[in-house]
PDB file of N, CA and C in Angstrom:
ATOM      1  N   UNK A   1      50.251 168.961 139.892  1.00  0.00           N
ATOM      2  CA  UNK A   1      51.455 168.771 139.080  1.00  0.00           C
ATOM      3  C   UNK A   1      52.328 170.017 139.240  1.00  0.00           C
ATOM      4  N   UNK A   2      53.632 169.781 139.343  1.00  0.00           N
ATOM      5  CA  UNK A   2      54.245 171.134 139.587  1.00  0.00           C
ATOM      6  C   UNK A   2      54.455 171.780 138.265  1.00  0.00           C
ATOM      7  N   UNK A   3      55.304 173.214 138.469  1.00  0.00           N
ATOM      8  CA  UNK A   3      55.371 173.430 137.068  1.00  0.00           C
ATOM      9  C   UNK A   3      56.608 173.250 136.339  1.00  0.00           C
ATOM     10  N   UNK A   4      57.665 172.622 137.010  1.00  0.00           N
ATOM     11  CA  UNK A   4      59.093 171.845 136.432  1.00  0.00           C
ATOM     12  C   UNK A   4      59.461 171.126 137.496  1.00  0.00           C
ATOM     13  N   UNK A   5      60.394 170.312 136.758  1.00  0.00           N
ATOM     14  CA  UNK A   5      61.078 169.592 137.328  1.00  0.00           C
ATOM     15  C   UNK A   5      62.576 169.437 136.888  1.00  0.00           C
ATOM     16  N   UNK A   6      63.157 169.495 138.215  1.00  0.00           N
ATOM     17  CA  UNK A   6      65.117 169.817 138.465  1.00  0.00           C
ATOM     18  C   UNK A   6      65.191 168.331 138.090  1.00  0.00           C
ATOM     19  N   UNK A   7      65.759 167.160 137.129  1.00  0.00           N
ATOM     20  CA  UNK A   7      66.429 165.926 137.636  1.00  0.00           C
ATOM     21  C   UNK A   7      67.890 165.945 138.038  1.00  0.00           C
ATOM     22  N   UNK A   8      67.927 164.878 138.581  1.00  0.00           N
ATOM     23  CA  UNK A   8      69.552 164.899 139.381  1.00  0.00           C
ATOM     24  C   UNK A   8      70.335 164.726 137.533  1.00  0.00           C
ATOM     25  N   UNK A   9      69.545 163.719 136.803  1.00  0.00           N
ATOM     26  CA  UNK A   9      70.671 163.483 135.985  1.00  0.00           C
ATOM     27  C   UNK A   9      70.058 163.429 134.673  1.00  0.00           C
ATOM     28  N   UNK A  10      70.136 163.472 133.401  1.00  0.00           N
ATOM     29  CA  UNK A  10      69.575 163.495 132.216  1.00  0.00           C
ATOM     30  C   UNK A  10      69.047 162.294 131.994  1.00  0.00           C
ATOM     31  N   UNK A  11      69.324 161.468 132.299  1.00  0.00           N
ATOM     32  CA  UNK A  11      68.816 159.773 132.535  1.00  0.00           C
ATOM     33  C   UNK A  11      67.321 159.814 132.870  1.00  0.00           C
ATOM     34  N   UNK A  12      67.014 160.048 134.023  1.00  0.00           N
ATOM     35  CA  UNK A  12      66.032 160.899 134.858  1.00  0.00           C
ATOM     36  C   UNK A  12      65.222 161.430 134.137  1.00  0.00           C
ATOM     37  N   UNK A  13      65.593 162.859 133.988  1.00  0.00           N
ATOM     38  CA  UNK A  13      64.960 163.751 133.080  1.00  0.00           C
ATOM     39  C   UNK A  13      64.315 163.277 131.877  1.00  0.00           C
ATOM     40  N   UNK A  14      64.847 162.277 131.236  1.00  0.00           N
ATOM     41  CA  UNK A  14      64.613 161.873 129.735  1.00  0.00           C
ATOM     42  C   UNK A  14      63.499 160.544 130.192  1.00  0.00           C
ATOM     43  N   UNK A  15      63.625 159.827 131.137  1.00  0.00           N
ATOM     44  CA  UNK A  15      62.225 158.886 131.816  1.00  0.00           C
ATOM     45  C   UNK A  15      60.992 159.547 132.186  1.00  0.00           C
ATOM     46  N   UNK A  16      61.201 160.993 132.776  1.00  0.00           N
ATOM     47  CA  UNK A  16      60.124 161.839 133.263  1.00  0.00           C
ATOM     48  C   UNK A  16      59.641 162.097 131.997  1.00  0.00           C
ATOM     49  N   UNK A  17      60.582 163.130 130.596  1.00  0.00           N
ATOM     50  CA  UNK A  17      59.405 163.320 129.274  1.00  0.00           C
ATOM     51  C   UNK A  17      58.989 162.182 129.232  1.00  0.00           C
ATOM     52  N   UNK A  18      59.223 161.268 129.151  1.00  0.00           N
ATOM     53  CA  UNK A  18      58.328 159.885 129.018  1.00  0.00           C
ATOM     54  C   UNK A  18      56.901 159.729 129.422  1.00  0.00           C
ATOM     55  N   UNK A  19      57.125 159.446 130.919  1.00  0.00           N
ATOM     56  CA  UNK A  19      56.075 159.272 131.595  1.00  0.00           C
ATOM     57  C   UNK A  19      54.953 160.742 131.624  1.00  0.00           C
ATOM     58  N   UNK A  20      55.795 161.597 131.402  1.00  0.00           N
ATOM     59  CA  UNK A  20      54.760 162.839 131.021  1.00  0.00           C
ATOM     60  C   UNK A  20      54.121 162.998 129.897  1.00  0.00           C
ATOM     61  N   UNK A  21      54.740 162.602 128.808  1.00  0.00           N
ATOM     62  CA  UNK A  21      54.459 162.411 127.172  1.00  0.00           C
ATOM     63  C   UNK A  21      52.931 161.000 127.669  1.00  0.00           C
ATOM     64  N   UNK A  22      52.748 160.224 128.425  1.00  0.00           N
ATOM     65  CA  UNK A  22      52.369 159.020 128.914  1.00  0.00           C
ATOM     66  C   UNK A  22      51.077 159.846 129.506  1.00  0.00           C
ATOM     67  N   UNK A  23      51.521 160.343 130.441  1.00  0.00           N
ATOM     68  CA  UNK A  23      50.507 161.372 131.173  1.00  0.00           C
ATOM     69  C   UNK A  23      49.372 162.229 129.989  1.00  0.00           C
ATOM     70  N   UNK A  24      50.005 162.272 129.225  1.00  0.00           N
ATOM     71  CA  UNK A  24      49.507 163.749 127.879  1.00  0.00           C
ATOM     72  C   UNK A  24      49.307 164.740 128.501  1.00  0.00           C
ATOM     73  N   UNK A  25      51.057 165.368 129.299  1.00  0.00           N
ATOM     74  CA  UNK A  25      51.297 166.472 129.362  1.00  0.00           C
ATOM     75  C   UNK A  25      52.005 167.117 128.230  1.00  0.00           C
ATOM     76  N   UNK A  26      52.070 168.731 127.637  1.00  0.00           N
ATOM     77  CA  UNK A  26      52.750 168.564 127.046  1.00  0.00           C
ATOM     78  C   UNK A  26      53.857 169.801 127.739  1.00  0.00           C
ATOM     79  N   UNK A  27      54.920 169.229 127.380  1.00  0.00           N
ATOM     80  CA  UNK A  27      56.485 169.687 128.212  1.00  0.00           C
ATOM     81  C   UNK A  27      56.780 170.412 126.598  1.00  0.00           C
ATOM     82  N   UNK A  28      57.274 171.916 126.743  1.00  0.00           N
ATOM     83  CA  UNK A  28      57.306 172.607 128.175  1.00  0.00           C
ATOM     84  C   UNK A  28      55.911 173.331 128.411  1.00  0.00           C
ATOM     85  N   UNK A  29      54.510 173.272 128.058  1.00  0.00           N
ATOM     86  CA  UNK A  29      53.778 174.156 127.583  1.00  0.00           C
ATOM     87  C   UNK A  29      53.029 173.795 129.204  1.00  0.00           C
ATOM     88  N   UNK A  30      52.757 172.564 129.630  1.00  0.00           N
ATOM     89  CA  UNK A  30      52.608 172.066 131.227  1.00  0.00           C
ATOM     90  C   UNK A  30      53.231 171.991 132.439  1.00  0.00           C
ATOM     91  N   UNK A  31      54.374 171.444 132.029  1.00  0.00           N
ATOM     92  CA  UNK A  31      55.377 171.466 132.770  1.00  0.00           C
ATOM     93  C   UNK A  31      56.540 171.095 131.935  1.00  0.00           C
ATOM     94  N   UNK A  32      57.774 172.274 132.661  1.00  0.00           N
ATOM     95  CA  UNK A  32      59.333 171.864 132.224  1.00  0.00           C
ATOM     96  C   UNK A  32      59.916 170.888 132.741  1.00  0.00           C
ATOM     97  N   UNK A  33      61.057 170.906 132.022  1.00  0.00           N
ATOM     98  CA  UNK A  33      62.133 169.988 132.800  1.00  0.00           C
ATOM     99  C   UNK A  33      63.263 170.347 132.282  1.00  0.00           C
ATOM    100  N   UNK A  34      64.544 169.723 133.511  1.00  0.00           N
ATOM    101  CA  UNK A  34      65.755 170.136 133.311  1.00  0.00           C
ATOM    102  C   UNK A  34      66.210 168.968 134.129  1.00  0.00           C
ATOM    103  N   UNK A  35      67.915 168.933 133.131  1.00  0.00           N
ATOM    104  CA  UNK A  35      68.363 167.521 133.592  1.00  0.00           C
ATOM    105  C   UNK A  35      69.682 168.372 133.504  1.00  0.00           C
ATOM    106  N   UNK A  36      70.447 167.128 133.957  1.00  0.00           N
ATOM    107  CA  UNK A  36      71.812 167.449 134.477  1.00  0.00           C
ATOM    108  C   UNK A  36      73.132 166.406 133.846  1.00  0.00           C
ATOM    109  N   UNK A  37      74.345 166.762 132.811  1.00  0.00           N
ATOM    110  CA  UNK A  37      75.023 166.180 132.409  1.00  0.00           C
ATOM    111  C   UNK A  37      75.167 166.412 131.165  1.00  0.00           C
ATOM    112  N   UNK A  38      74.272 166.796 130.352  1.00  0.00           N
ATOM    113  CA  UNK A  38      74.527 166.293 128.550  1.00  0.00           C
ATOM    114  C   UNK A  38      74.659 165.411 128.245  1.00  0.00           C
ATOM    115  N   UNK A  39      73.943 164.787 128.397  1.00  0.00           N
ATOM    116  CA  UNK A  39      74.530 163.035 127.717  1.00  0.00           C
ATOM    117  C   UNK A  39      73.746 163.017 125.884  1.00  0.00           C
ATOM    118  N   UNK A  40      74.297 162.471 125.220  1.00  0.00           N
ATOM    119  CA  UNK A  40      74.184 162.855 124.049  1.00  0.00           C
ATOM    120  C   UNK A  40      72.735 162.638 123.743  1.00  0.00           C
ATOM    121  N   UNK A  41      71.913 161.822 124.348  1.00  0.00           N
ATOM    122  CA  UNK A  41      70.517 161.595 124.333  1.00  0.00           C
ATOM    123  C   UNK A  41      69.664 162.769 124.193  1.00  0.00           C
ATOM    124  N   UNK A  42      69.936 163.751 125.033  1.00  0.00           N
ATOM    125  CA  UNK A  42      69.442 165.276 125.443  1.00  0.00           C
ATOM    126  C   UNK A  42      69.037 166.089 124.794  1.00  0.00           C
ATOM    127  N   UNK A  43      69.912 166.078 123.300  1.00  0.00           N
ATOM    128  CA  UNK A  43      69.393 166.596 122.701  1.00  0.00           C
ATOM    129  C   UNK A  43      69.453 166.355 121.394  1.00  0.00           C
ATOM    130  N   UNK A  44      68.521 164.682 121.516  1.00  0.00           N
ATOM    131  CA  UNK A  44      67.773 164.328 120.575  1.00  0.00           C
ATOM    132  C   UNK A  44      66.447 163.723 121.093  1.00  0.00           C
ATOM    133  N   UNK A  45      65.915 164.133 121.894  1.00  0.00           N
ATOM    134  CA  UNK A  45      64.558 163.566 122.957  1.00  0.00           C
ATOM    135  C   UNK A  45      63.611 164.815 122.329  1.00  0.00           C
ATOM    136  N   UNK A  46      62.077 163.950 123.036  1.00  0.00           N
ATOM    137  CA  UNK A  46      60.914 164.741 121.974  1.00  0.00           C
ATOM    138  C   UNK A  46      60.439 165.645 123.453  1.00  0.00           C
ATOM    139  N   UNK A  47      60.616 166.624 123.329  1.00  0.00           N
ATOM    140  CA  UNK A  47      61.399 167.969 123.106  1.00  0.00           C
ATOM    141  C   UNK A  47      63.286 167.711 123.518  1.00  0.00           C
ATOM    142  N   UNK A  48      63.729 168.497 122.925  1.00  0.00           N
ATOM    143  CA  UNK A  48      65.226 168.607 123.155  1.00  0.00           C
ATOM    144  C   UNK A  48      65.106 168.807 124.700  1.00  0.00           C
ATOM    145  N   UNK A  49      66.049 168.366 125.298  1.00  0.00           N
ATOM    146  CA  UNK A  49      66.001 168.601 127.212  1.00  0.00           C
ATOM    147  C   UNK A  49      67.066 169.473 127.253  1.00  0.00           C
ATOM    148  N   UNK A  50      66.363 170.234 127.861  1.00  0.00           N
ATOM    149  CA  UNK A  50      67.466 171.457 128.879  1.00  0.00           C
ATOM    150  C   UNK A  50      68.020 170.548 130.051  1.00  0.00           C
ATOM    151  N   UNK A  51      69.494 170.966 129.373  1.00  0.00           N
ATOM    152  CA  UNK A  51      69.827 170.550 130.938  1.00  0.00           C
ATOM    153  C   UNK A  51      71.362 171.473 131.074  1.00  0.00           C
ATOM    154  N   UNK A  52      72.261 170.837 131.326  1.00  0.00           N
ATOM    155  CA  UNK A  52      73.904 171.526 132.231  1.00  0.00           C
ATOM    156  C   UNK A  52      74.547 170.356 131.807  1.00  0.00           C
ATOM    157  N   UNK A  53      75.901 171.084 130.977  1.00  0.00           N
ATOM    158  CA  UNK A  53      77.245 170.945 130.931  1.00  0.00           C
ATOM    159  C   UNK A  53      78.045 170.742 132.077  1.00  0.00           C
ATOM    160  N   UNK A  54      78.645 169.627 132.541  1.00  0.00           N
ATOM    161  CA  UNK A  54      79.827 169.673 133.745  1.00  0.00           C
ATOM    162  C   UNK A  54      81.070 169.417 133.354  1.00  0.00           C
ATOM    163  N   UNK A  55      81.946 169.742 133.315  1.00  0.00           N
ATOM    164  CA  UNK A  55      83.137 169.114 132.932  1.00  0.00           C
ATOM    165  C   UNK A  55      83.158 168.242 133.709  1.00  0.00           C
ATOM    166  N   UNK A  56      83.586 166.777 133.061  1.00  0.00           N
ATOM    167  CA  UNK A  56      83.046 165.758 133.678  1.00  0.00           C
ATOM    168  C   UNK A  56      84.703 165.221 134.006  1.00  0.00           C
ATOM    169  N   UNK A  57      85.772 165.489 133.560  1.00  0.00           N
ATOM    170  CA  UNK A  57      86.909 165.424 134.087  1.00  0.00           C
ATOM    171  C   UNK A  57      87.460 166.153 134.895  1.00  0.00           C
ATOM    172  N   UNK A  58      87.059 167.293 135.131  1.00  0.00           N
ATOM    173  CA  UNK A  58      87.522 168.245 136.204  1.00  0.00           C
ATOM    174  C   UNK A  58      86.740 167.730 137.835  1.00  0.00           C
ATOM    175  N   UNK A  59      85.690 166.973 137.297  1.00  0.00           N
ATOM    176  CA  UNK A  59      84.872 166.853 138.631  1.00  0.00           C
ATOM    177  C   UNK A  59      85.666 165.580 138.826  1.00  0.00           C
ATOM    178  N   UNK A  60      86.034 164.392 137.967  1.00  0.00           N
ATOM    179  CA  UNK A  60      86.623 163.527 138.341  1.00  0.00           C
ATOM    180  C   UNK A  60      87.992 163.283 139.223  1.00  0.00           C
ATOM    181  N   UNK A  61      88.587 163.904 138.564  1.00  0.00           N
ATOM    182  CA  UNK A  61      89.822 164.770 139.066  1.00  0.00           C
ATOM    183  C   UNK A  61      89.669 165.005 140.925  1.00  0.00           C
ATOM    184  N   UNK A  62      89.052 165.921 140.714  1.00  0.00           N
ATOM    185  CA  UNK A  62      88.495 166.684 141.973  1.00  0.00           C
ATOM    186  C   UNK A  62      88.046 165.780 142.719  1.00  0.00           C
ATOM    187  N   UNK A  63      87.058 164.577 142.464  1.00  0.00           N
ATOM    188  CA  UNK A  63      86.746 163.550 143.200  1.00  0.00           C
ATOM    189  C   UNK A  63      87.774 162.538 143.258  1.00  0.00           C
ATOM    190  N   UNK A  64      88.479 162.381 142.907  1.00  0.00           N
ATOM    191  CA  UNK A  64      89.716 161.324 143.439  1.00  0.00           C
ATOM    192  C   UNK A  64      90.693 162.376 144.506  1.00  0.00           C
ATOM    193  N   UNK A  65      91.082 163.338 144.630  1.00  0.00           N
ATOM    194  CA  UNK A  65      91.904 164.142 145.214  1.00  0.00           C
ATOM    195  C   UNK A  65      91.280 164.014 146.614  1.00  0.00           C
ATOM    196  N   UNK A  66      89.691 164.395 146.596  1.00  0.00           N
ATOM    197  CA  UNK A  66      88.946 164.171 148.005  1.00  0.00           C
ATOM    198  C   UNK A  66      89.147 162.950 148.291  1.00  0.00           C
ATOM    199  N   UNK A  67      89.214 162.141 147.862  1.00  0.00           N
ATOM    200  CA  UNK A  67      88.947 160.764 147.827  1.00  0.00           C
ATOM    201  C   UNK A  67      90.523 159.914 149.087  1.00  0.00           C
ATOM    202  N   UNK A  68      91.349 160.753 148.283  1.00  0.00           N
ATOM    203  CA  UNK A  68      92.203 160.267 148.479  1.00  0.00           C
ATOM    204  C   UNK A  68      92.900 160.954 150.016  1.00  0.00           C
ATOM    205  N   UNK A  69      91.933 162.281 150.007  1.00  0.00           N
ATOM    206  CA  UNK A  69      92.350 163.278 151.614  1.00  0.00           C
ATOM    207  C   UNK A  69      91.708 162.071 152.206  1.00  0.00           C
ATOM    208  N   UNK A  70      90.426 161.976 151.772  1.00  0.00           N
ATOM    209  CA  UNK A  70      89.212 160.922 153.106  1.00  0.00           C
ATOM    210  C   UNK A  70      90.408 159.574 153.607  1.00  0.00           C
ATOM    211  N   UNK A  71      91.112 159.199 152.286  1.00  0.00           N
ATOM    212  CA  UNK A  71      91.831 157.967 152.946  1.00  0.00           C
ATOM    213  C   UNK A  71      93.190 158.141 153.977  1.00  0.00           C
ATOM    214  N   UNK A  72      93.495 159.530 153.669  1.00  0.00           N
ATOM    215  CA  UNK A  72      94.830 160.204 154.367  1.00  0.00           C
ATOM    216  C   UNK A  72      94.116 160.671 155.632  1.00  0.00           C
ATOM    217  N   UNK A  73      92.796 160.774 156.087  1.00  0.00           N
ATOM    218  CA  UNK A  73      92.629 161.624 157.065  1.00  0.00           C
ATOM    219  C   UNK A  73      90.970 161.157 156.816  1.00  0.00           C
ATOM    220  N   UNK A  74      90.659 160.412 157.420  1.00  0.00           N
ATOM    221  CA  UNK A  74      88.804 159.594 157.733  1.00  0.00           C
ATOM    222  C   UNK A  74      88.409 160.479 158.330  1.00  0.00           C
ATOM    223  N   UNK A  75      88.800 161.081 159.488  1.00  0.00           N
ATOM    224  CA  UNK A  75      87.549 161.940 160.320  1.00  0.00           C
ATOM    225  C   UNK A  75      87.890 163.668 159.929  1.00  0.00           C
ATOM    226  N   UNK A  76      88.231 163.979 158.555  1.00  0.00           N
ATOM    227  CA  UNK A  76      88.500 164.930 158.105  1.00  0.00           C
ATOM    228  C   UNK A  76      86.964 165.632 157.586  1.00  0.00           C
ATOM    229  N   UNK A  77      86.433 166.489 157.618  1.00  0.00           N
ATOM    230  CA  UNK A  77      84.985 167.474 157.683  1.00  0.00           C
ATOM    231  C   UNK A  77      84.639 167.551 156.155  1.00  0.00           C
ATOM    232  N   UNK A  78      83.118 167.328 155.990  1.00  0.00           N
ATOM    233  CA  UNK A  78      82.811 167.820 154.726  1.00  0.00           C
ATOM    234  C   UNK A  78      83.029 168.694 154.481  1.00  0.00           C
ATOM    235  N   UNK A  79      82.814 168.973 153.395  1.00  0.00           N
ATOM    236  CA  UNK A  79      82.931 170.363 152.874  1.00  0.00           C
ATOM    237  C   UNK A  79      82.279 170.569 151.407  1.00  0.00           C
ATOM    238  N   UNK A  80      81.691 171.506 151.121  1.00  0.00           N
ATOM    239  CA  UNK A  80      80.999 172.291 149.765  1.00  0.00           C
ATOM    240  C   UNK A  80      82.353 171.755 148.502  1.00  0.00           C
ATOM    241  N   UNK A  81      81.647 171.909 147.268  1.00  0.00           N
ATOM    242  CA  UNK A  81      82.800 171.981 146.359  1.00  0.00           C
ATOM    243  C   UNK A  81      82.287 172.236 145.292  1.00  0.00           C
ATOM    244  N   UNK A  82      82.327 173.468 144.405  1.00  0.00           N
ATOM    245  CA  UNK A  82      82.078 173.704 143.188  1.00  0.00           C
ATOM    246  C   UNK A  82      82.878 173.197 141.912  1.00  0.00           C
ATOM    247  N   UNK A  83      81.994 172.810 140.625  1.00  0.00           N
ATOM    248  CA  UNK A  83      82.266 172.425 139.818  1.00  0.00           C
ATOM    249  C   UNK A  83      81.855 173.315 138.571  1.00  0.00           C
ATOM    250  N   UNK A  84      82.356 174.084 137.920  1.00  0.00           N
ATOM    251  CA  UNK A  84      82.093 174.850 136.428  1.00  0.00           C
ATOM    252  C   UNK A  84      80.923 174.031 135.815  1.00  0.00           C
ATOM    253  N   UNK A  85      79.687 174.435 135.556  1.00  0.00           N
ATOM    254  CA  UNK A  85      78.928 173.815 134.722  1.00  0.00           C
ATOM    255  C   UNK A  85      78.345 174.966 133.940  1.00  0.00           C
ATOM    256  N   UNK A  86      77.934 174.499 133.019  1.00  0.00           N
ATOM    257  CA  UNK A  86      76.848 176.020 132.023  1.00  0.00           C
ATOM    258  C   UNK A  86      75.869 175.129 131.499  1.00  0.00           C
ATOM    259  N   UNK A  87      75.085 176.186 131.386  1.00  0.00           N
ATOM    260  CA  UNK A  87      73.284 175.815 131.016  1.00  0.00           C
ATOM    261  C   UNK A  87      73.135 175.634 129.653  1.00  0.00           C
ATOM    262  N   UNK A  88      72.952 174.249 128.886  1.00  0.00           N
ATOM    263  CA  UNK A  88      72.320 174.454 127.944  1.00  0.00           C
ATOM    264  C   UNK A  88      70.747 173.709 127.372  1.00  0.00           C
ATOM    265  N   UNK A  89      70.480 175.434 126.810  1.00  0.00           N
ATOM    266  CA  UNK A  89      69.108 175.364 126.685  1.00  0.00           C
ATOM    267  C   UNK A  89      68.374 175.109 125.861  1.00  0.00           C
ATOM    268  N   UNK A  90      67.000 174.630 125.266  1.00  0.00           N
ATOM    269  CA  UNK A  90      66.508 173.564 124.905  1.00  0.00           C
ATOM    270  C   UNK A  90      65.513 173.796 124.701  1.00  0.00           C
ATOM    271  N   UNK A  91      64.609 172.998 124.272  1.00  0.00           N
ATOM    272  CA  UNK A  91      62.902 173.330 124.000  1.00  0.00           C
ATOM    273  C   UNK A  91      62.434 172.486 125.392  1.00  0.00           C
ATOM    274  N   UNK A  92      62.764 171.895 126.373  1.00  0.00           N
ATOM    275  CA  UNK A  92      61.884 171.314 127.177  1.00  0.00           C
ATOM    276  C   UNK A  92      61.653 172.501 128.321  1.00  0.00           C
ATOM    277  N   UNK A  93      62.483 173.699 128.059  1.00  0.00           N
ATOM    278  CA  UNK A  93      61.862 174.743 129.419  1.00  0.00           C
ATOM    279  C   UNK A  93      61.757 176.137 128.821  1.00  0.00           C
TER     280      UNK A  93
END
């Protein structure tokens, strides 16, 4: 068993305490976890889940603008793209 786990999304994260709570691990004292988004679930789950804040309109934003180069220009190159997020922390790590 490792000793945390990254989920892509709090959705995720909040199925894993599950199946770990299932397991009779106990999170965080076995293994952590950390999820991604805040979704209001997060932190009301048995332990509160750590996870990350995204501004979820700035990324939207940002994803239609690409969106809209890809349609102005198809064989135009990926590229990296940061998004402001902050950590908030929790009893699951």
């Amino acid at each position: 068993m490792p000793d945390c786990f990254i989920a892509a999304n709090d959705t995720i994260a909040l199925s894993l305490l599950e199946a770990l709570r299932l397991l009779r691990k106990k999170v965080p004292d076995d293994v952590k976890v950390v999820g991604f988004d805040n979704v209001a679930e997060s932190k009301m789950s048995n332990p509160p889940l750590t996870t990350f804040n995204v501004d979820k309109m700035a990324m939207g934003k940002r994803l239609i603008t690409i969106l809209l180069e890809r349609i102005n220009d198809p064989m135009q190159r990926s590229r990296l793209i940061y998004i402001k997020s902050k950590s908030v922390i929790r009893s699951s790590t």
